[in-house]
Protein backbone atom coordinates (compact mmCIF):
# COMPACT_ATOMS: atom_id res chain seq x y z
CA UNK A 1 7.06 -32.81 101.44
CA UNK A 2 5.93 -34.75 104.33
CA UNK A 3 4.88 -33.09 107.28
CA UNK A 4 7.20 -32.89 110.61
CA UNK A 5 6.55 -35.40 113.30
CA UNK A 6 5.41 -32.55 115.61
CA UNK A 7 3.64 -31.29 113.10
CA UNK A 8 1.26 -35.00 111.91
CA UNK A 9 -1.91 -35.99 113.40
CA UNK A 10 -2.87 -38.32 115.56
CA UNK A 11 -3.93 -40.16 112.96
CA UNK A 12 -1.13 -40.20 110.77
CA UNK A 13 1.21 -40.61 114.01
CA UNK A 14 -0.16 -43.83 115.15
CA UNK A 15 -0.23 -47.22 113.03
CA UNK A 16 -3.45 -48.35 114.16
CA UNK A 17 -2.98 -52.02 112.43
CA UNK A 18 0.07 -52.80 114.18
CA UNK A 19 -0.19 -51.47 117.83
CA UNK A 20 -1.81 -53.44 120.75
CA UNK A 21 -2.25 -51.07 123.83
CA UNK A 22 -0.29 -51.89 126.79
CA UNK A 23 -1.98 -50.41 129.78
CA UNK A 24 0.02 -47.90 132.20
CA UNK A 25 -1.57 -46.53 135.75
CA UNK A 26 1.73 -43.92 136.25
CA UNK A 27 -0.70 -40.91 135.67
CA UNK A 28 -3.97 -42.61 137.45
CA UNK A 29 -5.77 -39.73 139.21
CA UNK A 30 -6.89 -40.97 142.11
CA UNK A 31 -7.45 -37.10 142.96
CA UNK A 32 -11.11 -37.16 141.33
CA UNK A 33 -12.65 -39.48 143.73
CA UNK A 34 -15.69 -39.95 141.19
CA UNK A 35 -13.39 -41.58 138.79
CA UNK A 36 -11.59 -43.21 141.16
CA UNK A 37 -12.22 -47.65 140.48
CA UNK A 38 -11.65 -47.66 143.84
CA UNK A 39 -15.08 -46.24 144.46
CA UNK A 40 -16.73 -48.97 142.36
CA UNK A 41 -18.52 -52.77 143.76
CA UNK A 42 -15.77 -55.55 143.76
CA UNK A 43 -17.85 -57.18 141.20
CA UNK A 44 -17.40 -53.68 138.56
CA UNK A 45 -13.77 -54.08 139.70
CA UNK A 46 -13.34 -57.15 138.83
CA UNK A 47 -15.37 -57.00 135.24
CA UNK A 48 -13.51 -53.68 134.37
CA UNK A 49 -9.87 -55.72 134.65
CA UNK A 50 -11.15 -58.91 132.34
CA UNK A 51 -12.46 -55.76 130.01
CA UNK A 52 -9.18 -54.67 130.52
CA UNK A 53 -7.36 -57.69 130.31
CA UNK A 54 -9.21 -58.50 127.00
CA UNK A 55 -8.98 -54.68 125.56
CA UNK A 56 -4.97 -55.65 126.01
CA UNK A 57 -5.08 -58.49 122.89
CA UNK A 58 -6.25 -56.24 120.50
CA UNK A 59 -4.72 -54.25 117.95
CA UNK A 60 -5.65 -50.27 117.86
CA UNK A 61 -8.00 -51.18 114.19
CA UNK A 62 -9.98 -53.22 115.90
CA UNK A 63 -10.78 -51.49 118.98
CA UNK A 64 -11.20 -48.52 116.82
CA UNK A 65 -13.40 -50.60 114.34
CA UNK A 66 -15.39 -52.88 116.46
CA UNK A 67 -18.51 -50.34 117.59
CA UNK A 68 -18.79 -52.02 121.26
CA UNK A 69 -15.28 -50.36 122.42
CA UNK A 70 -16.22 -47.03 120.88
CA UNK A 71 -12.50 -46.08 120.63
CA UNK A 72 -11.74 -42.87 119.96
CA UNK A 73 -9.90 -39.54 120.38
CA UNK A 74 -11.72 -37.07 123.25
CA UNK A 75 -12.90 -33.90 122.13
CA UNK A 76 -12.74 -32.00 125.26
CA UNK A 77 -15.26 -29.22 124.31
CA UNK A 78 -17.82 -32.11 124.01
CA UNK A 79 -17.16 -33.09 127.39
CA UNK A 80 -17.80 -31.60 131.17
CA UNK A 81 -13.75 -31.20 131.73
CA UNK A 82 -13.55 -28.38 128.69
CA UNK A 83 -9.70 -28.21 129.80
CA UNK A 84 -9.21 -31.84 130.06
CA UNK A 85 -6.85 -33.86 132.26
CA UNK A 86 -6.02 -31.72 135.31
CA UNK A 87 -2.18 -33.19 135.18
CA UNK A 88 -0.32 -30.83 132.63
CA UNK A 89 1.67 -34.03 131.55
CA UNK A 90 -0.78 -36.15 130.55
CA UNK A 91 -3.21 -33.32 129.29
CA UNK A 92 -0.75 -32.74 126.71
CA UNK A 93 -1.44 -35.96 124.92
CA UNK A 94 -3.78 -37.18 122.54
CA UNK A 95 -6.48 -37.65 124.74
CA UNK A 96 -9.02 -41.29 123.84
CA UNK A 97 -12.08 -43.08 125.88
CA UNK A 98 -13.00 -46.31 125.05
CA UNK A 99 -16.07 -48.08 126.75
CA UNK A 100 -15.98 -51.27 129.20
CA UNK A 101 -18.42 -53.51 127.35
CA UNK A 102 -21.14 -55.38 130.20
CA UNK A 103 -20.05 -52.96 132.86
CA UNK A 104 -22.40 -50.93 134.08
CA UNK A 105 -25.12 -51.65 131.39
CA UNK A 106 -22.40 -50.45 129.26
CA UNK A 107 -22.29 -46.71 130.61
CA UNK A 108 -18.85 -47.28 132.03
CA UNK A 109 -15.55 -45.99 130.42
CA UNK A 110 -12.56 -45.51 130.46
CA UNK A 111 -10.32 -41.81 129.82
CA UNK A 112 -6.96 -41.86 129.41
CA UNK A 113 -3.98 -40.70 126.72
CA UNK A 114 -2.05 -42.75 124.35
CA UNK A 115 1.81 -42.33 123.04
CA UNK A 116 4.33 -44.82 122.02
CA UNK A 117 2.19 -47.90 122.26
CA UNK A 118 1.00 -46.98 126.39
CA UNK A 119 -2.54 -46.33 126.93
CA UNK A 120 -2.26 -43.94 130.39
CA UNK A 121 -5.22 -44.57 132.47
CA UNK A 122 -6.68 -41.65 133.70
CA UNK A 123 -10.36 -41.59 134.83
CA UNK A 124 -12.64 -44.52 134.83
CA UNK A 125 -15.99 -43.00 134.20
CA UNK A 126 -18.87 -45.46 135.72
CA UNK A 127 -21.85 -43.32 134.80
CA UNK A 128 -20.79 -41.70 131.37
CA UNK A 129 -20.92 -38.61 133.01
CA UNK A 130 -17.82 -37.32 131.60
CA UNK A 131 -19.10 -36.80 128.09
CA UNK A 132 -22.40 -37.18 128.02
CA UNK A 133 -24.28 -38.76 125.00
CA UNK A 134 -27.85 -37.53 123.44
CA UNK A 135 -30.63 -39.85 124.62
CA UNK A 136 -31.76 -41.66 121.55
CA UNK A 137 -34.97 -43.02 120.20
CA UNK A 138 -36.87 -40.54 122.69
């Protein structure tokens, strides 16, 4: 019996071949001035929309797929924000991060929640300070 739609995954809710994110900014939190793009030099700005603007072609697969991007569903334990999104709305969404390849020397990403073929943007991270990744090769 297959499961109820409340009940599925992420995963199994989303047909990653077929959907192309389409960006929305209707829960931006401009609250958390650190992840504010506001806060960032014009010339960050201006990369992270053409990263943006180029994120937008692609299908879910291949941003998933392709290792720059580094799509994928937030684990909020892993991260500083163990509670998440501070907007009850938007917190109770699956929760992704994707990175903004060249920006930043490619610390820079992006936090957000998907549903229904809209990416929210949340939080644009410049320093990967959100969820912070082992050094390597050290």
């Amino acid at each position: 019996m297959p499961r109820s739609k409340s009940k599925q995954t992420t995963e199994e809710r989303i047909d990653w071949s077929k959907e192309k994110i389409r960006f929305s900014f209707e829960h931006y939190d401009a609250g958390h001035p650190e992840y504010c793009l506001s806060n960032w030099e014009k010339e960050k700005i201006l990369l992270t929309l053409e990263r943006l603007k180029d994120i937008n072609t692609k299908n879910l697969l291949e941003l998933q797929s392709q290792y720059p991007y580094r799509f994928h569903e937030v684990d909020w334990s892993k991260t500083i924000h163990k509670a998440g999104f501070t907007n009850p709305v938007i917190n109770s969404l699956p929760s992704f991060q994707f990175a903004l390849i060249g920006v930043n020397g490619q610390l820079a990403r992006v936090f957000g929640a998907y549903t229904e073929g809209v990416f929210y943007l949340v939080w644009f991270d410049l320093e990967h300070k959100i969820w912070p990744s082992p050094l390597k090769h050290t």
